[in-house]
Protein backbone atom coordinates (compact mmCIF):
# COMPACT_ATOMS: atom_id res chain seq x y z
CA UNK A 1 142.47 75.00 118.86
CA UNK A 2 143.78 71.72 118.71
CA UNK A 3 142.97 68.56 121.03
CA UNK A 4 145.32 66.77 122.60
CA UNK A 5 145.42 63.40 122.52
CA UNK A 6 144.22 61.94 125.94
CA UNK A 7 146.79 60.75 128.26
CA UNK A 8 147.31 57.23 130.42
CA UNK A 9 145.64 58.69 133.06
CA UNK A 10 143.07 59.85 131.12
CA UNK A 11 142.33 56.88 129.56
CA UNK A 12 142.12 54.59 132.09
CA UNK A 13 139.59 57.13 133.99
CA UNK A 14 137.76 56.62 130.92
CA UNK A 15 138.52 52.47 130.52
CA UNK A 16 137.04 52.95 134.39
CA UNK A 17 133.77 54.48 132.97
CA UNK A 18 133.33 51.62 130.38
CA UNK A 19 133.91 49.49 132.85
CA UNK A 20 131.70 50.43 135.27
CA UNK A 21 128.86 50.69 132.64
CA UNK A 22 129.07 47.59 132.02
CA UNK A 23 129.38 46.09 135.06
CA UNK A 24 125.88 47.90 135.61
CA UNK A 25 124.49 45.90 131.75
CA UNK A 26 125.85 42.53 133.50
CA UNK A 27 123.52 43.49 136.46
CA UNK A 28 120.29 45.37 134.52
CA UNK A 29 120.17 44.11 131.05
CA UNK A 30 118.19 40.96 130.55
CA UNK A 31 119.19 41.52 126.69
CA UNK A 32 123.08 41.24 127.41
CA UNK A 33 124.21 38.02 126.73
CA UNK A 34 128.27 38.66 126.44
CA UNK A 35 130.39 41.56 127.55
CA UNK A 36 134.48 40.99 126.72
CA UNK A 37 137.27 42.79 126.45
CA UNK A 38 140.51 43.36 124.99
CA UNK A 39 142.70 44.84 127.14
CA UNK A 40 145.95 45.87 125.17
CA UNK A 41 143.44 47.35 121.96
CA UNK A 42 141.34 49.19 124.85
CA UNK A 43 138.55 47.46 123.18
CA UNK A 44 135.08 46.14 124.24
CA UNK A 45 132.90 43.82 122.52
CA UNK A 46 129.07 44.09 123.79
CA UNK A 47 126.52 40.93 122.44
CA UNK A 48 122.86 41.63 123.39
CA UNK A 49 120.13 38.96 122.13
CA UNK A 50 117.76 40.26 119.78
CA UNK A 51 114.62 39.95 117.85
CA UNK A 52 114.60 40.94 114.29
CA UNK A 53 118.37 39.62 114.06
CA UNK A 54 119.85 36.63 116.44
CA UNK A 55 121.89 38.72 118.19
CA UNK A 56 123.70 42.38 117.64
CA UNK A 57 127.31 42.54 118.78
CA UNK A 58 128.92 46.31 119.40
CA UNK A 59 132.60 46.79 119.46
CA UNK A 60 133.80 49.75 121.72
CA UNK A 61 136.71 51.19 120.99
CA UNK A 62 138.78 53.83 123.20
CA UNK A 63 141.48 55.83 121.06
CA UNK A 64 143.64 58.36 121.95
CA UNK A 65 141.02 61.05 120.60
CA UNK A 66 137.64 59.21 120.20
CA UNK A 67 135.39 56.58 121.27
CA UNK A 68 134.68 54.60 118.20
CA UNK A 69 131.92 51.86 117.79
CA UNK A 70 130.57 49.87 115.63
CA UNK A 71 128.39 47.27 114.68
CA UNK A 72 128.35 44.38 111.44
CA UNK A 73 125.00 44.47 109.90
CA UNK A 74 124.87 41.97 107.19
CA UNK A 75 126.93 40.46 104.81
CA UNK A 76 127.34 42.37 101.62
CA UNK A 77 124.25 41.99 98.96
CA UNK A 78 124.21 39.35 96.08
CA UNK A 79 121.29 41.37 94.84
CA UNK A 80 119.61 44.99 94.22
CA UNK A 81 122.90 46.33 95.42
CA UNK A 82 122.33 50.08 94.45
CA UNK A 83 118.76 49.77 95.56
CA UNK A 84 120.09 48.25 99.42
CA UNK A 85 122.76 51.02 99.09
CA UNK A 86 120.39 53.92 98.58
CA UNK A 87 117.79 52.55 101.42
CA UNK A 88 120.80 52.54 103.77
CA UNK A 89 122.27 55.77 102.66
CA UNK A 90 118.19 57.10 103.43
CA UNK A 91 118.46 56.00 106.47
CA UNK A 92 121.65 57.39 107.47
CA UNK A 93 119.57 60.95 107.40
CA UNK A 94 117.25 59.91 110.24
CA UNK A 95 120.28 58.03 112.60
CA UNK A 96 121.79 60.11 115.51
CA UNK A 97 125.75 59.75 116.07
CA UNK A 98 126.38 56.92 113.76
CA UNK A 99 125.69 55.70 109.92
CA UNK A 100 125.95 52.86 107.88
CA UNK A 101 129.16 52.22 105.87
CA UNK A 102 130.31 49.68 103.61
CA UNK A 103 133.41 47.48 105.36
CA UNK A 104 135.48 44.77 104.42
CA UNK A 105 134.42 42.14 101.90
CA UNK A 106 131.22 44.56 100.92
CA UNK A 107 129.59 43.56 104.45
CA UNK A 108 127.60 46.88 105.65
CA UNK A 109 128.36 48.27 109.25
CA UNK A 110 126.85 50.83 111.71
CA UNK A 111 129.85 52.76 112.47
CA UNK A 112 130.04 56.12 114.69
CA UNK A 113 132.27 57.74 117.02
CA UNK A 114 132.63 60.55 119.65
CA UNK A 115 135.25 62.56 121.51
CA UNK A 116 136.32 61.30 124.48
CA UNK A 117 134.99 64.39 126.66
CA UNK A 118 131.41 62.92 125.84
CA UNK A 119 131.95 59.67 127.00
CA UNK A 120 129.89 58.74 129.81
CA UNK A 121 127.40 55.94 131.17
CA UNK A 122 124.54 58.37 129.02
CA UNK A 123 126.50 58.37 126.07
CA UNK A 124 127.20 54.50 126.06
CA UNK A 125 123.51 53.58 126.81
CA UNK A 126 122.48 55.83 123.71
CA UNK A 127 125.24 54.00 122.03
CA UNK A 128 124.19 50.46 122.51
CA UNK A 129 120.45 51.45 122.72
CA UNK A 130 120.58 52.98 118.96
CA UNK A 131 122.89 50.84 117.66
CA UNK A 132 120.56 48.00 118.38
CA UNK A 133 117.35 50.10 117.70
CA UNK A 134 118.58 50.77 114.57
CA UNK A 135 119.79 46.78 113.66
CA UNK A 136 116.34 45.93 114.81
CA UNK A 137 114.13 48.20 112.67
CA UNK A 138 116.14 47.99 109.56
CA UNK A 139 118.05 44.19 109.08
CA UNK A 140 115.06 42.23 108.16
CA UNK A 141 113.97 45.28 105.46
CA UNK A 142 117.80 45.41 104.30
CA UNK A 143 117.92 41.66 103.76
CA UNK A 144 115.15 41.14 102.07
CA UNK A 145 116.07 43.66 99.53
CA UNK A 146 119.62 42.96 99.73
CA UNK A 147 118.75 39.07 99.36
CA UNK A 148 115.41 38.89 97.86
CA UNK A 149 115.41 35.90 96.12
CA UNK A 150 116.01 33.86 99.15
CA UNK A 151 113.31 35.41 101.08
CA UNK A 152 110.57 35.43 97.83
CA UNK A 153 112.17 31.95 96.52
């Protein structure tokens, strides 16, 4: 059966949800350092402070179909670039909802989506809360293998 894609009144029900979840991050989240968005794109961009890496930024995406996010993770590697690729690519067995993928200009990126019927204040905390789990348990490994000499040098 096919899906439909979701109407105006749908999606702004669903903007509504985004909205409200983050209204809640602006109020709980000591980590949260910028919350934006793009209004025409239906797109949110999420900055928390980290530790492992300065900061993580999420983009949130509402389409007509899914929620997409994702996240930049480093630039691409100058070295040991099957070696970074296959650590990634190991990891993307143990990561829920999203995976790494290579972007523009090499750079890697966390990348997942949903449909729009799970979207939800849950959904976007395990969202955020993975996506920066994940950034925080595997940059520093990934850029010392993906830039070794500057880290052994």
């Amino acid at each position: 059966m096919p899906v439909e894609p979701a109407d105006a009144a749908r999606l702004a029900e669903l903007e509504a949800v985004v909205e409200s979840w983050l209204d809640r991050q602006r109020a709980d989240n000591s980590l949260l350092v910028a919350a934006d968005r793009d209004r025409d794109l239906r797109r949110w961009y999420v900055r928390l402070r980290g530790e492992e890496r300065d900061f993580v930024a999420i983009w949130l995406t509402l389409g007509e179909y899914t929620l997409q996010y994702e996240s930049y993770f480093m630039p691409g590697p100058e070295e040991y670039v099957g070696e970074l690729y296959e650590f990634l690519l190991r990891r993307n067995a143990r990561l829920f909802g999203m995976g790494f993928a290579i972007g523009t200009e090499d750079a890697v990126y966390l990348m997942g989506q949903m449909p729009l019927s799970a979207v939800d204040a849950a959904e976007l905390d395990r969202i955020v809360g993975s996506t920066y789990a994940y950034v925080e348990q595997w940059f520093r490994p990934a850029m010392r293998l993906g830039f070794a000499s500057r880290f052994n040098g």
